[in-house]
N, C-alpha and C. Protein backbone atom coordinates (compact mmCIF):
# COMPACT_ATOMS: atom_id res chain seq x y z
N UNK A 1 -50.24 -7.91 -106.62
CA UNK A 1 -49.90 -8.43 -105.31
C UNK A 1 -50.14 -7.36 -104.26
N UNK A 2 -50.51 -7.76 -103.37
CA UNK A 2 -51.16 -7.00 -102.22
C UNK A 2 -49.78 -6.82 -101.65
N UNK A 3 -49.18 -5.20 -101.33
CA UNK A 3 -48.61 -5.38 -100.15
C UNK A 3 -48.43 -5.91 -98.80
N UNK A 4 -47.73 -6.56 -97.82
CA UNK A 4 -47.87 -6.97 -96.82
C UNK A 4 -46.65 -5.84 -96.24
N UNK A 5 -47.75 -5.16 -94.90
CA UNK A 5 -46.96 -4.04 -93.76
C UNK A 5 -46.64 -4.69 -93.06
N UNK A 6 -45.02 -4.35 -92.69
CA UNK A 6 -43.85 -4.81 -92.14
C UNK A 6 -44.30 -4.58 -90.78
N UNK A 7 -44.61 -5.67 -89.80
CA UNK A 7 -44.35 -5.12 -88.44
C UNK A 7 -43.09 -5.13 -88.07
N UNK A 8 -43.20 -4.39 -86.91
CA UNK A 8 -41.96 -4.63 -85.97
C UNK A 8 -41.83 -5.54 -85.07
N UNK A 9 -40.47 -5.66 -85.34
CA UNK A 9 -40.12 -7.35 -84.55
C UNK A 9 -39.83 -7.11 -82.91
N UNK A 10 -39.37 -5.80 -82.75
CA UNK A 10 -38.94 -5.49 -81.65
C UNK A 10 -40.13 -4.16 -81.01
N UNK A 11 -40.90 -5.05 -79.91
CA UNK A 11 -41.82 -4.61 -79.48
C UNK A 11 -41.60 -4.34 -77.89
N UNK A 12 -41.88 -2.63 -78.16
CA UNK A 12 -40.95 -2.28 -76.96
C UNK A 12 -41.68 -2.19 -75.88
N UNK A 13 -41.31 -2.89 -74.45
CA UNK A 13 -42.30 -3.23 -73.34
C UNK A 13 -42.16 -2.21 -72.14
N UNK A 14 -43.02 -1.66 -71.05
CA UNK A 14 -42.39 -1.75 -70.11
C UNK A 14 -41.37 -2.47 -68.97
N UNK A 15 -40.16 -1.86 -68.16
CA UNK A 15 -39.70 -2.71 -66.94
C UNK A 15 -40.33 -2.99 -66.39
N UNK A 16 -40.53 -4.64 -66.11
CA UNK A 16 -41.11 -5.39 -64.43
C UNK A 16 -40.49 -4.91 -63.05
N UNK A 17 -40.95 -4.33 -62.75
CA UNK A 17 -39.96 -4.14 -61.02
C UNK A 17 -41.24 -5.27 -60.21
N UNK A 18 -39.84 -5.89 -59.59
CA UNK A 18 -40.02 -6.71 -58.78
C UNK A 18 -40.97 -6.04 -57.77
N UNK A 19 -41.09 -6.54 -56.75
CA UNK A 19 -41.75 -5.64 -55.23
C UNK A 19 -40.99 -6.70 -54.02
N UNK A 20 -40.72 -7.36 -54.25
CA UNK A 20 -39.67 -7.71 -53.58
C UNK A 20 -38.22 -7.26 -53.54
N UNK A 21 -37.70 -6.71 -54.84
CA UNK A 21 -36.42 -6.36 -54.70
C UNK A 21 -36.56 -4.47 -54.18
N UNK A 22 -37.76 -3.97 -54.44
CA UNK A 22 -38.35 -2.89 -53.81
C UNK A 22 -37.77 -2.65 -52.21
N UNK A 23 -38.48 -3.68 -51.52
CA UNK A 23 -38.62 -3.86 -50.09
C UNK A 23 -36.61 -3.90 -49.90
N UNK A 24 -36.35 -4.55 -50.38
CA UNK A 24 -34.72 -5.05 -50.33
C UNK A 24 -34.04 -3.68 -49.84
N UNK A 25 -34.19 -2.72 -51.27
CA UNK A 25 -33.96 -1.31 -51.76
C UNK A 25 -34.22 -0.70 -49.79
N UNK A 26 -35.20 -0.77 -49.68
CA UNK A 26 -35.72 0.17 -49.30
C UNK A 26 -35.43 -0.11 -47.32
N UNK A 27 -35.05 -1.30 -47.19
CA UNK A 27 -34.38 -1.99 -46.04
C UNK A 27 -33.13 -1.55 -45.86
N UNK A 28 -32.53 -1.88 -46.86
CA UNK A 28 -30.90 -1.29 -47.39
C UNK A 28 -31.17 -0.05 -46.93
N UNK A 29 -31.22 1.12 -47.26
CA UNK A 29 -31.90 2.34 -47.03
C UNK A 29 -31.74 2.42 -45.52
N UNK A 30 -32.86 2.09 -44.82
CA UNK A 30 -33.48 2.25 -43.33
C UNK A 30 -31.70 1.83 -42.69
N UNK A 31 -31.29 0.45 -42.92
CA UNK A 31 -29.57 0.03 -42.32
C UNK A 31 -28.47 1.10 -42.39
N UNK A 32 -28.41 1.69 -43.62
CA UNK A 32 -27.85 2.78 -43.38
C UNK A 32 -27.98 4.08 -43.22
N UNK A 33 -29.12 4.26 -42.72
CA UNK A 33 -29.64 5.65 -41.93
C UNK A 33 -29.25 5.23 -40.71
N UNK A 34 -29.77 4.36 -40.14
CA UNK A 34 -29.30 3.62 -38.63
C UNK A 34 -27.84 3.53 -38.39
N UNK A 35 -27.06 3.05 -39.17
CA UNK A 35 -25.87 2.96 -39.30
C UNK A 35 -25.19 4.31 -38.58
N UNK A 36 -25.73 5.22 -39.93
CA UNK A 36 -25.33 6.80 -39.84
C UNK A 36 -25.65 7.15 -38.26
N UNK A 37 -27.07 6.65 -37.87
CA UNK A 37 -27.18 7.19 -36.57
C UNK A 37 -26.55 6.87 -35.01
N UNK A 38 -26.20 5.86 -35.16
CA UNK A 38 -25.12 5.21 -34.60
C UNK A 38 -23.82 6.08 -34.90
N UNK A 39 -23.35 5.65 -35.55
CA UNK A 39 -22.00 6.59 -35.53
C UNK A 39 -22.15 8.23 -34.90
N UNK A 40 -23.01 9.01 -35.31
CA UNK A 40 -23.34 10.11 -34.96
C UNK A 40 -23.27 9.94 -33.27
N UNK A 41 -24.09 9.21 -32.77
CA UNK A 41 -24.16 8.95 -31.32
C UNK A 41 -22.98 8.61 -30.64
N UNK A 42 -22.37 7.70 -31.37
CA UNK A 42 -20.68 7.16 -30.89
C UNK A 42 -19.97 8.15 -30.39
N UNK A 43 -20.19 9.44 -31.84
CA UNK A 43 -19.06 10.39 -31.96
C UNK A 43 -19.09 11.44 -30.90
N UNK A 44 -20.94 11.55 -31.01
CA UNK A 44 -21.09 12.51 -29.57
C UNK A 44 -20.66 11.78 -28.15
N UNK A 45 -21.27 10.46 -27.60
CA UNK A 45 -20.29 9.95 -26.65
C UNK A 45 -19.08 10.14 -26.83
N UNK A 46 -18.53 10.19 -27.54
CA UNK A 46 -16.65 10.49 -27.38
C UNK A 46 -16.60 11.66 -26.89
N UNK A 47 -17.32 12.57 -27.72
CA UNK A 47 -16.81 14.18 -27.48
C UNK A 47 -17.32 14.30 -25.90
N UNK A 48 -18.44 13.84 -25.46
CA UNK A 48 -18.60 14.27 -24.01
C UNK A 48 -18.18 13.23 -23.19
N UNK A 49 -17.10 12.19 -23.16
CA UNK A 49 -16.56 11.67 -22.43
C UNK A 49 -15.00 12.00 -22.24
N UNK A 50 -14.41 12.70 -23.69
CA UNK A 50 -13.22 13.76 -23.77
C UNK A 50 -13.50 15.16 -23.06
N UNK A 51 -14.64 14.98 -23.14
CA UNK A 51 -15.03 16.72 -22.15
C UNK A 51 -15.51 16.61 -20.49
N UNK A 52 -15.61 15.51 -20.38
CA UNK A 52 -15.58 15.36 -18.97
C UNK A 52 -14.31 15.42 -18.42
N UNK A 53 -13.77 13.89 -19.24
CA UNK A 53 -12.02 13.35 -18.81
C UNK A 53 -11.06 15.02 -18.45
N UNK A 54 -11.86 15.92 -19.41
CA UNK A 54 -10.67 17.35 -19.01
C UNK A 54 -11.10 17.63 -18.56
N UNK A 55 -12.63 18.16 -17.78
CA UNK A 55 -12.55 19.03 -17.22
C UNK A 55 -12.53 18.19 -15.47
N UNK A 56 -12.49 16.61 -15.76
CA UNK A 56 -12.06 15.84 -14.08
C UNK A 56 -10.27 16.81 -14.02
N UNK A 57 -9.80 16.75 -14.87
CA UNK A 57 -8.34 16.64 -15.19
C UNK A 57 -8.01 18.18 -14.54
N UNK A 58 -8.86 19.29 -14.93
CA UNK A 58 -8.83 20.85 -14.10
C UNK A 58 -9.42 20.85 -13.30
N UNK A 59 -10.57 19.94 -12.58
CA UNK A 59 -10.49 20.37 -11.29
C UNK A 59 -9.77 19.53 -10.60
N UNK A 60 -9.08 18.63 -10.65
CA UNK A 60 -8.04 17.99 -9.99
C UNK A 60 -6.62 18.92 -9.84
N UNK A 61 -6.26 19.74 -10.76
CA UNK A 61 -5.42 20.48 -10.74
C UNK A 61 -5.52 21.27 -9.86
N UNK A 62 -6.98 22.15 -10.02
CA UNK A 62 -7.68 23.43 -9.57
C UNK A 62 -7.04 23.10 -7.99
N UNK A 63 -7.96 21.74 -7.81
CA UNK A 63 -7.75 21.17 -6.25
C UNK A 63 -6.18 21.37 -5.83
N UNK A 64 -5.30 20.46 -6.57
CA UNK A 64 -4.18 20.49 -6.22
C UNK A 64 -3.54 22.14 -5.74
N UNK A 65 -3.43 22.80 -6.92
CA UNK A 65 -3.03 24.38 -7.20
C UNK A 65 -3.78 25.01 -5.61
N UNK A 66 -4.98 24.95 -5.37
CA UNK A 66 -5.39 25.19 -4.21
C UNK A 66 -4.59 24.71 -3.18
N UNK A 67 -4.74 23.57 -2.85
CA UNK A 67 -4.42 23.24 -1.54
C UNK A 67 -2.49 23.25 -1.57
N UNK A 68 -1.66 24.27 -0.65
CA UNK A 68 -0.47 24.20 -0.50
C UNK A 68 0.13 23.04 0.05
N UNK A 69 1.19 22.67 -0.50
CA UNK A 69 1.79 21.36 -0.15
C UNK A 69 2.56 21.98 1.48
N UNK A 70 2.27 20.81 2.47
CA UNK A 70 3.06 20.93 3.79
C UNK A 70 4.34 21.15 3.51
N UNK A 71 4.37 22.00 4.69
CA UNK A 71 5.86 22.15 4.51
C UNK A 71 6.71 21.58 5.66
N UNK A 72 7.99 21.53 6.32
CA UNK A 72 8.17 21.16 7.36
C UNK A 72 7.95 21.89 8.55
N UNK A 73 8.10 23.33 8.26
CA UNK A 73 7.37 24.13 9.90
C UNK A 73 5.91 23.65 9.91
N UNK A 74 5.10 23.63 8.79
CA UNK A 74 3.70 22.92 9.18
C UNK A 74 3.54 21.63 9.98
N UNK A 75 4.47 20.83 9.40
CA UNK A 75 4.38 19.50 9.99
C UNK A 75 4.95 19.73 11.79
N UNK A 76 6.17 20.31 11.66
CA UNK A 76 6.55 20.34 13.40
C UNK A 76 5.72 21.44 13.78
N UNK A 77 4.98 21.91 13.61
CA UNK A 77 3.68 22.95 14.32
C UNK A 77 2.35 22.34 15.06
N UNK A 78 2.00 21.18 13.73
CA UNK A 78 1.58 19.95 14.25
C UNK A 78 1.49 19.18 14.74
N UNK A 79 2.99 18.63 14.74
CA UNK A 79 3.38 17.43 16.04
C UNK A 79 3.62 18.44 17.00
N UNK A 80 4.31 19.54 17.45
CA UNK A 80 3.68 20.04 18.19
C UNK A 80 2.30 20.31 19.76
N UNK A 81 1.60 20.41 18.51
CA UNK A 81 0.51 20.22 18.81
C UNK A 81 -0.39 18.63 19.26
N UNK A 82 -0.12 17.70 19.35
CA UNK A 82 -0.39 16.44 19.10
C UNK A 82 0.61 15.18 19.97
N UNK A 83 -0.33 14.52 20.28
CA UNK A 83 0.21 13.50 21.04
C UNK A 83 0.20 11.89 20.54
N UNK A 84 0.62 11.45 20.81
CA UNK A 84 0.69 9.84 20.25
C UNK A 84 0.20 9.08 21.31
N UNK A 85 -1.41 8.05 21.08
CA UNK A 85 -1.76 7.76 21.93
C UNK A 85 -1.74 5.51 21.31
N UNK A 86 -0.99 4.87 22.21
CA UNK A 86 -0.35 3.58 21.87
C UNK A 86 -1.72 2.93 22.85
N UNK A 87 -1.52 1.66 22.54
CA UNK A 87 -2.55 0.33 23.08
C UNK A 87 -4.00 0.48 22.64
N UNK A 88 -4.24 0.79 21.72
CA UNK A 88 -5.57 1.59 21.56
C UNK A 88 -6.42 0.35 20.36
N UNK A 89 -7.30 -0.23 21.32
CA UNK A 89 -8.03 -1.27 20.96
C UNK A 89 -8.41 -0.93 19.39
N UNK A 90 -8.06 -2.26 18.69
CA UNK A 90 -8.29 -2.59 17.06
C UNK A 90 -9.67 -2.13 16.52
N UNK A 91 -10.62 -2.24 17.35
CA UNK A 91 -12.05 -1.68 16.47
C UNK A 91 -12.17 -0.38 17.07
N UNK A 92 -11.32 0.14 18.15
CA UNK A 92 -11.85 1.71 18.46
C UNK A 92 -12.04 2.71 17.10
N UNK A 93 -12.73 3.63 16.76
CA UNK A 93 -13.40 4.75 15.76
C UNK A 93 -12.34 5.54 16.44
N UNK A 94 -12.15 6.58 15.48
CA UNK A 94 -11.42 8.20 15.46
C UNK A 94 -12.73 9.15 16.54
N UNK A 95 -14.21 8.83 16.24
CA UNK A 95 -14.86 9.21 17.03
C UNK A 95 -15.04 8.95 18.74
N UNK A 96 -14.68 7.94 19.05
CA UNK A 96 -14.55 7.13 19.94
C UNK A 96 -13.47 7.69 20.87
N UNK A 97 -12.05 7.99 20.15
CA UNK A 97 -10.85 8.48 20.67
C UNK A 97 -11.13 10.11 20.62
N UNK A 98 -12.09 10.97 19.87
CA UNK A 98 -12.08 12.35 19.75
C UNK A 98 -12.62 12.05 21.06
N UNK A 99 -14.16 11.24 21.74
CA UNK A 99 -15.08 11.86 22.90
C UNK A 99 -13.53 11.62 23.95
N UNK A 100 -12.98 10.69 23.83
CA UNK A 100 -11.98 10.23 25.02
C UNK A 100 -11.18 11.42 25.60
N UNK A 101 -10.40 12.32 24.17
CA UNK A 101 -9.99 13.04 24.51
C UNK A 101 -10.63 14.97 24.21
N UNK A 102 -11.61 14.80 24.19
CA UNK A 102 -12.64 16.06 24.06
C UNK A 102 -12.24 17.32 25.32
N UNK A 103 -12.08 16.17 26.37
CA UNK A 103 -12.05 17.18 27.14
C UNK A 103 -11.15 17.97 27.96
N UNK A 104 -9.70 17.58 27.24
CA UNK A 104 -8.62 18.43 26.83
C UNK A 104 -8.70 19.58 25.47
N UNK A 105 -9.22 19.77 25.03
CA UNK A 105 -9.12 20.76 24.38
C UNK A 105 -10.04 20.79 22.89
N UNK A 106 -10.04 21.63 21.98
CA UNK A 106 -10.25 21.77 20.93
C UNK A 106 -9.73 20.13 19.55
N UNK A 107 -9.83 19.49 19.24
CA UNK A 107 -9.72 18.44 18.35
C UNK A 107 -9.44 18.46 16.93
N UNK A 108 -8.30 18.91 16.49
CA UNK A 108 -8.54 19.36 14.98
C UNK A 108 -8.38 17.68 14.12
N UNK A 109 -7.88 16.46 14.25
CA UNK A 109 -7.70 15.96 13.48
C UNK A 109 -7.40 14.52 14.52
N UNK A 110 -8.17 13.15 14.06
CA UNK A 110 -7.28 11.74 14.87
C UNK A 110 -7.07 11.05 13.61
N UNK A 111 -6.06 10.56 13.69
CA UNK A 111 -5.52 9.66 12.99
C UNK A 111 -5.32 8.26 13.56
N UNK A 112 -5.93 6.79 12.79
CA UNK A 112 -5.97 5.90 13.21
C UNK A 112 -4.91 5.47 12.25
N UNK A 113 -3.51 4.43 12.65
CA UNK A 113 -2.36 4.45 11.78
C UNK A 113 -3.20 2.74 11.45
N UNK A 114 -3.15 2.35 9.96
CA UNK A 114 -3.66 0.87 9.48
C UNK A 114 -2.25 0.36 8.99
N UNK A 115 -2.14 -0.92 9.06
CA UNK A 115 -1.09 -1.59 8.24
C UNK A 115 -1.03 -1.52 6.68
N UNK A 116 0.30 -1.10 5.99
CA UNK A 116 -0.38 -0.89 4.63
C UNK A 116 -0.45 -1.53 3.85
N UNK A 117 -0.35 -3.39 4.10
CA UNK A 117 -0.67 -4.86 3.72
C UNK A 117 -1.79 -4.60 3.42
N UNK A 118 -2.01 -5.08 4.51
CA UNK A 118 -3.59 -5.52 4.99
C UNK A 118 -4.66 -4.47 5.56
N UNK A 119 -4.52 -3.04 5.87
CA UNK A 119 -5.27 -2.63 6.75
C UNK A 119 -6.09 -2.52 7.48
N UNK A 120 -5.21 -3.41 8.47
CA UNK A 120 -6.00 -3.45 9.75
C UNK A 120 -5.07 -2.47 11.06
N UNK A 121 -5.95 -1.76 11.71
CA UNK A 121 -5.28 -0.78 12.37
C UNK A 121 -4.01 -1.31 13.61
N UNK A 122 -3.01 -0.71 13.36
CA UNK A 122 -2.04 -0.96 14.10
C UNK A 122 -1.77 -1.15 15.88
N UNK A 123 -2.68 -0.49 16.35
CA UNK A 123 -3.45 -0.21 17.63
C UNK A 123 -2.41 0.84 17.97
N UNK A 124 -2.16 2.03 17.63
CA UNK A 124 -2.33 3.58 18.40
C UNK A 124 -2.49 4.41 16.68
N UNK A 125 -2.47 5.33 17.94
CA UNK A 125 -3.31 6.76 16.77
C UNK A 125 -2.60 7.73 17.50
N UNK A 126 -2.52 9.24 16.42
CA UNK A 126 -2.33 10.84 16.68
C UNK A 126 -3.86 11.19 16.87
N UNK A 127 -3.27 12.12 18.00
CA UNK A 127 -4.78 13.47 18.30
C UNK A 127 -3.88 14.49 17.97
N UNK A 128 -4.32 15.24 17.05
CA UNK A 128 -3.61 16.43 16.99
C UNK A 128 -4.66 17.74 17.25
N UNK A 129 -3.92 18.67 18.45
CA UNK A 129 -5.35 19.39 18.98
C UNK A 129 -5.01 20.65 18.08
N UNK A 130 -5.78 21.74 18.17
CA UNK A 130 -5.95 22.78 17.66
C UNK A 130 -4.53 23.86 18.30
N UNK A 131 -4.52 23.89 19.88
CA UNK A 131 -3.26 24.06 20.32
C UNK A 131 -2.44 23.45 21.14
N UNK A 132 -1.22 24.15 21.13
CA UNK A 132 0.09 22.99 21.96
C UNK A 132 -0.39 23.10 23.21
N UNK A 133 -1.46 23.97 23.96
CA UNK A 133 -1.34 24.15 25.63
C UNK A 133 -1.94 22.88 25.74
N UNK A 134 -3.47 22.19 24.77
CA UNK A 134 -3.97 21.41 25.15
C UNK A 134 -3.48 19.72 25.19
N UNK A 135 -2.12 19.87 24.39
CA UNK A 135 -1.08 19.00 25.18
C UNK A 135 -1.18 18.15 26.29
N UNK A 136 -0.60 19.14 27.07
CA UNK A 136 -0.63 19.31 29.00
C UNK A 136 -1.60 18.41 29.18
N UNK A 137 -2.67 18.78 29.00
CA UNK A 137 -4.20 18.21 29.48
C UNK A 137 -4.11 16.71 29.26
N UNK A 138 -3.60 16.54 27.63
CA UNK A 138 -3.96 15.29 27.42
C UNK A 138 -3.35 13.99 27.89
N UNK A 139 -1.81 14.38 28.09
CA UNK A 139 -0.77 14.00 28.81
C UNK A 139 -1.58 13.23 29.93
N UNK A 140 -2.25 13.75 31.03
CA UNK A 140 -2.79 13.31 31.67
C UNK A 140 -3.60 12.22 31.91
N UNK A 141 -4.39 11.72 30.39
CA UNK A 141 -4.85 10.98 30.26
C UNK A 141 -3.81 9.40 30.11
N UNK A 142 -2.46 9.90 30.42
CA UNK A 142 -1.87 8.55 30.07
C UNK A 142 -2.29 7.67 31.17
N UNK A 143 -2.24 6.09 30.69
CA UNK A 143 -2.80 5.39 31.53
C UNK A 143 -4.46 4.37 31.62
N UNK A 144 -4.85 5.94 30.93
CA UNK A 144 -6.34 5.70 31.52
C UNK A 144 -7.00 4.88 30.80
N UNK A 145 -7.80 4.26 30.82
CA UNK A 145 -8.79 3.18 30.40
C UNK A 145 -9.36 3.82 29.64
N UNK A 146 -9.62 2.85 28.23
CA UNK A 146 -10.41 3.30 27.20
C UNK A 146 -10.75 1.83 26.65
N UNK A 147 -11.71 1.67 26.26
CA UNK A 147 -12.31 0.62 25.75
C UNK A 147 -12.14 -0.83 26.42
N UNK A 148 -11.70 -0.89 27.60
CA UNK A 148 -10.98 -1.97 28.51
C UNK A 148 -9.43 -2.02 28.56
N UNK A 149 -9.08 -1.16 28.04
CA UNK A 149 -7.53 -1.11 28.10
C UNK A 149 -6.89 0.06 28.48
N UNK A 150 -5.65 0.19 28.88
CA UNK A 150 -5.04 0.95 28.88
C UNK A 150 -4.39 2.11 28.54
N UNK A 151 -4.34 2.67 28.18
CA UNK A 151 -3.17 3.44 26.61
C UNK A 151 -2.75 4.40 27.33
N UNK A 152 -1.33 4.59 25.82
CA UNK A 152 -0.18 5.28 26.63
C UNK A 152 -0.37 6.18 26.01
N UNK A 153 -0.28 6.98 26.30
CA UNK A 153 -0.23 9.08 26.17
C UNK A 153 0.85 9.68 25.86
N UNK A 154 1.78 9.76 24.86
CA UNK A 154 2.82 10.67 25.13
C UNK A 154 2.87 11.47 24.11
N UNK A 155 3.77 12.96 24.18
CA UNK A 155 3.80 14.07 22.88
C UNK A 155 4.39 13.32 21.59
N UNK A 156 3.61 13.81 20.59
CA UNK A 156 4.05 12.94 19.17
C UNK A 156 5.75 13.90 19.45
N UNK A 157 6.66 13.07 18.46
CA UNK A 157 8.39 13.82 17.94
C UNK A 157 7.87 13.42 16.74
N UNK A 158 8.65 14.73 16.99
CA UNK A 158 8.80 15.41 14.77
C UNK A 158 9.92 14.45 14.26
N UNK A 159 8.81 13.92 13.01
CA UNK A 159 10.16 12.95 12.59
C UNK A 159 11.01 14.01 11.48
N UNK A 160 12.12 13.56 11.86
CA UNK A 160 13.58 14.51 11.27
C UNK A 160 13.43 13.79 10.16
N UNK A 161 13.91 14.55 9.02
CA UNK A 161 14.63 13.71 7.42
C UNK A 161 15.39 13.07 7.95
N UNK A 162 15.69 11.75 7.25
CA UNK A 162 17.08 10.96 7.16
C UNK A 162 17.24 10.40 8.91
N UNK A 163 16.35 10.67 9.91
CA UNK A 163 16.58 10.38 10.96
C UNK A 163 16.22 8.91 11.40
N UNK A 164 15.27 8.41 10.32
CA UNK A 164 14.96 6.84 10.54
C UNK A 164 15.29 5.81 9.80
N UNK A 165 16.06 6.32 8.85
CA UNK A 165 16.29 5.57 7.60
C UNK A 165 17.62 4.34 7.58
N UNK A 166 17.57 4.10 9.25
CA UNK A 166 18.42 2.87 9.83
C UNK A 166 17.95 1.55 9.12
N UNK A 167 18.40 0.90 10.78
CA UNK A 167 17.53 -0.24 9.99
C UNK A 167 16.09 -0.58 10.66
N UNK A 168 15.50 0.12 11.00
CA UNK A 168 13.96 0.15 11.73
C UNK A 168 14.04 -0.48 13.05
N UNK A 169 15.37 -0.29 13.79
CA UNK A 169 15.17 -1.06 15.24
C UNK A 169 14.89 0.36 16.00
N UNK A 170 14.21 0.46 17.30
CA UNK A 170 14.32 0.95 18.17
C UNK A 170 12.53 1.83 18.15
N UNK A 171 12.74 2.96 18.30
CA UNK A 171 11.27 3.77 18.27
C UNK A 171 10.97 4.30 16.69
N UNK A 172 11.46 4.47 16.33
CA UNK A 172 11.84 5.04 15.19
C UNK A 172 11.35 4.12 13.80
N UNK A 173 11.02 2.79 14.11
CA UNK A 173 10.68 1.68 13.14
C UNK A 173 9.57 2.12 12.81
N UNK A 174 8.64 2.21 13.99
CA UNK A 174 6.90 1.99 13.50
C UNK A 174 6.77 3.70 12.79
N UNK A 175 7.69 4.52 12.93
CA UNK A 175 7.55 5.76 12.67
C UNK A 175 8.32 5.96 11.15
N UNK A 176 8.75 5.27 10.91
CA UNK A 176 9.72 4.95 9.60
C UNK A 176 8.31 4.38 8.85
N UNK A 177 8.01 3.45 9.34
CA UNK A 177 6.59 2.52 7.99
C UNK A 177 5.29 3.24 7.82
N UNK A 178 5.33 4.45 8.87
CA UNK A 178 4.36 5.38 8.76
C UNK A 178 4.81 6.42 7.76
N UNK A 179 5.35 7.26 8.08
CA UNK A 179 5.98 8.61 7.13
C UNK A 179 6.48 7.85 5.80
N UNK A 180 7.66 6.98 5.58
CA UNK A 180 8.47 6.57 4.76
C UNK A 180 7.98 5.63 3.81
N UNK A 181 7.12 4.92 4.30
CA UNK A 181 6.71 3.69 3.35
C UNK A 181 8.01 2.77 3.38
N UNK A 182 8.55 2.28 2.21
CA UNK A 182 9.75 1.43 2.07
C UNK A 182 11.04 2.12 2.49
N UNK A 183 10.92 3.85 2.42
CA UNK A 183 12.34 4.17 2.78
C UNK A 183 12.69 4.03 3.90
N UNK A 184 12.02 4.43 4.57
CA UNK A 184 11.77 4.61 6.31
C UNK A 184 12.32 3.15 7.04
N UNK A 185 11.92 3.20 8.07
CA UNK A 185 12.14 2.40 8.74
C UNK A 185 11.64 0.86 8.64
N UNK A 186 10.55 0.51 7.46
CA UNK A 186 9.99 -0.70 7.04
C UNK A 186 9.67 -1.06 7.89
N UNK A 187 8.46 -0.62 8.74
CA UNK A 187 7.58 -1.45 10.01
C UNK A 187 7.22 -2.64 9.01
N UNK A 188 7.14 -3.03 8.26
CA UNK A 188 6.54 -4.14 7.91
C UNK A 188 7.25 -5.20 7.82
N UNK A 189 8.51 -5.24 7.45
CA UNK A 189 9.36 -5.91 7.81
C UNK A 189 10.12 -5.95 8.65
N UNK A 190 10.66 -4.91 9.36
CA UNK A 190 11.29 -5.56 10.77
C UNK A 190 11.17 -6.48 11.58
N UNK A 191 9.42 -7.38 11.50
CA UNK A 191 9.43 -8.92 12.33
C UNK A 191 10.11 -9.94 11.62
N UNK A 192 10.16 -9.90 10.32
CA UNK A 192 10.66 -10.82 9.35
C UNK A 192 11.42 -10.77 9.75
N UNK A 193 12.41 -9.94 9.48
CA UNK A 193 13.89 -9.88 9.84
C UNK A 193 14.65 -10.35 11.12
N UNK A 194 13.58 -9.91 12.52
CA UNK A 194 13.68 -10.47 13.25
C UNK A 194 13.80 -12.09 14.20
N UNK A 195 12.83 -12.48 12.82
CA UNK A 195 12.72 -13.87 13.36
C UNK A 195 13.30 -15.53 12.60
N UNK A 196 14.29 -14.32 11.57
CA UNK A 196 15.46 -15.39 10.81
C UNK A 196 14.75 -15.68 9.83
N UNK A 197 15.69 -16.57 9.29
CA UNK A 197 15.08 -17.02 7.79
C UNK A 197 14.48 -17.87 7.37
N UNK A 198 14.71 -18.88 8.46
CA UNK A 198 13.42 -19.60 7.94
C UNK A 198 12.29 -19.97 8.54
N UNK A 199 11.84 -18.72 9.07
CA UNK A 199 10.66 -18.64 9.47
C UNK A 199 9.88 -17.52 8.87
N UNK A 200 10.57 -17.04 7.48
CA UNK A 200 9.80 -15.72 6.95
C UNK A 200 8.50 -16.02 6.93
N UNK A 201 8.08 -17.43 6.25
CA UNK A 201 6.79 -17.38 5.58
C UNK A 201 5.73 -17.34 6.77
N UNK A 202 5.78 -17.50 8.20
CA UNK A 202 4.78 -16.92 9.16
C UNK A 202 4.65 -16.50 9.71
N UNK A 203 5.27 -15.13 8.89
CA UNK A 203 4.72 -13.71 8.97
C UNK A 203 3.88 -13.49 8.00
């Protein structure tokens, strides 16, 4: 009898790789490199939006630390210096009121006073000049015509602590809702008050 050689039953093949599950692989891959790069970018936006936020945060300080808070001889050095000018037409400019009063003196600062509702200007303003002589000068201008009107001229008063904190009747009201806000004299409400109760709502 002739031998018969045993093959083998188990005939060993190469793996099929897909080329589609390749591409899959290799997509997967590219998503999270992107991924990674994203986050990377996130993290740097944070860090330089934390490094701005502080350094807005020191020079706001810087600013503050710089500039000395008024004191009260500053403030009555000022009024002082400065006059309170009343009737002073609703669209007049701070520029408008500097040429008016230019030619009394030196001009360090006008202030147009706005309602603090709504702001729309109250109709008068401070000139506060550089010195008290130029006062005198401006004084003079009471009366005089500016923009078709009239206006009144007189030296600003130093508002005192605790000196308006009535009930906002008299001069002292519109000077209370200026300095004080709600403590003061409440220019904003003193018409209310004035005109009973049930007529609040037209105000």
């Amino acid at each position: 009898m002739a031998d018969v050689a045993a093959t083998p039953s188990n005939v060993a093949s190469d793996p099929i790789i897909d080329d589609g599950e390749e591409e899959e692989s290799k997509e997967i891959l590219l998503m999270k490199q992107r991924v990674e790069e994203m986050e990377r970018e996130a993290n740097k936006l944070r860090e330089l939006q934390a490094a701005a936020e502080k350094a807005e945060r020191g020079s706001a300080e810087a600013s503050d630390a710089g500039v000395p808070m008024e004191t009260e001889e500053d403030k009555a050095a000022a009024d002082s210096r400065s006059v309170y000018v009343g009737n002073v037409d609703y669209a007049a400019t701070p520029e408008e009121i500097q040429m008016h009063f230019q030619a009394c003196g030196t001009i360090n600062r006008v202030t147009i006073l706005c309602d603090k509702f709504t702001g729309h200007p109250k109709g008068y303003a401070y000139v506060e000049f550089a010195e008290p002589d130029h006062v005198d000068a401006a004084l003079a201008l009471d009366n005089s015509l500016f923009r078709g009107r009239l206006i009144k001229v007189t030296a600003k008063r130093t508002n005192l602590p605790g000196f308006n904190r009535g009930r906002g009747r008299g001069g002292g009201g519109y000077r209370g809702g200026y300095r004080g806000g709600y403590r003061g004299g409440s220019f904003g409400y003193a018409p209310y008050r004035g005109r009973g109760r049930g007529r609040g709502r037209g105000f």
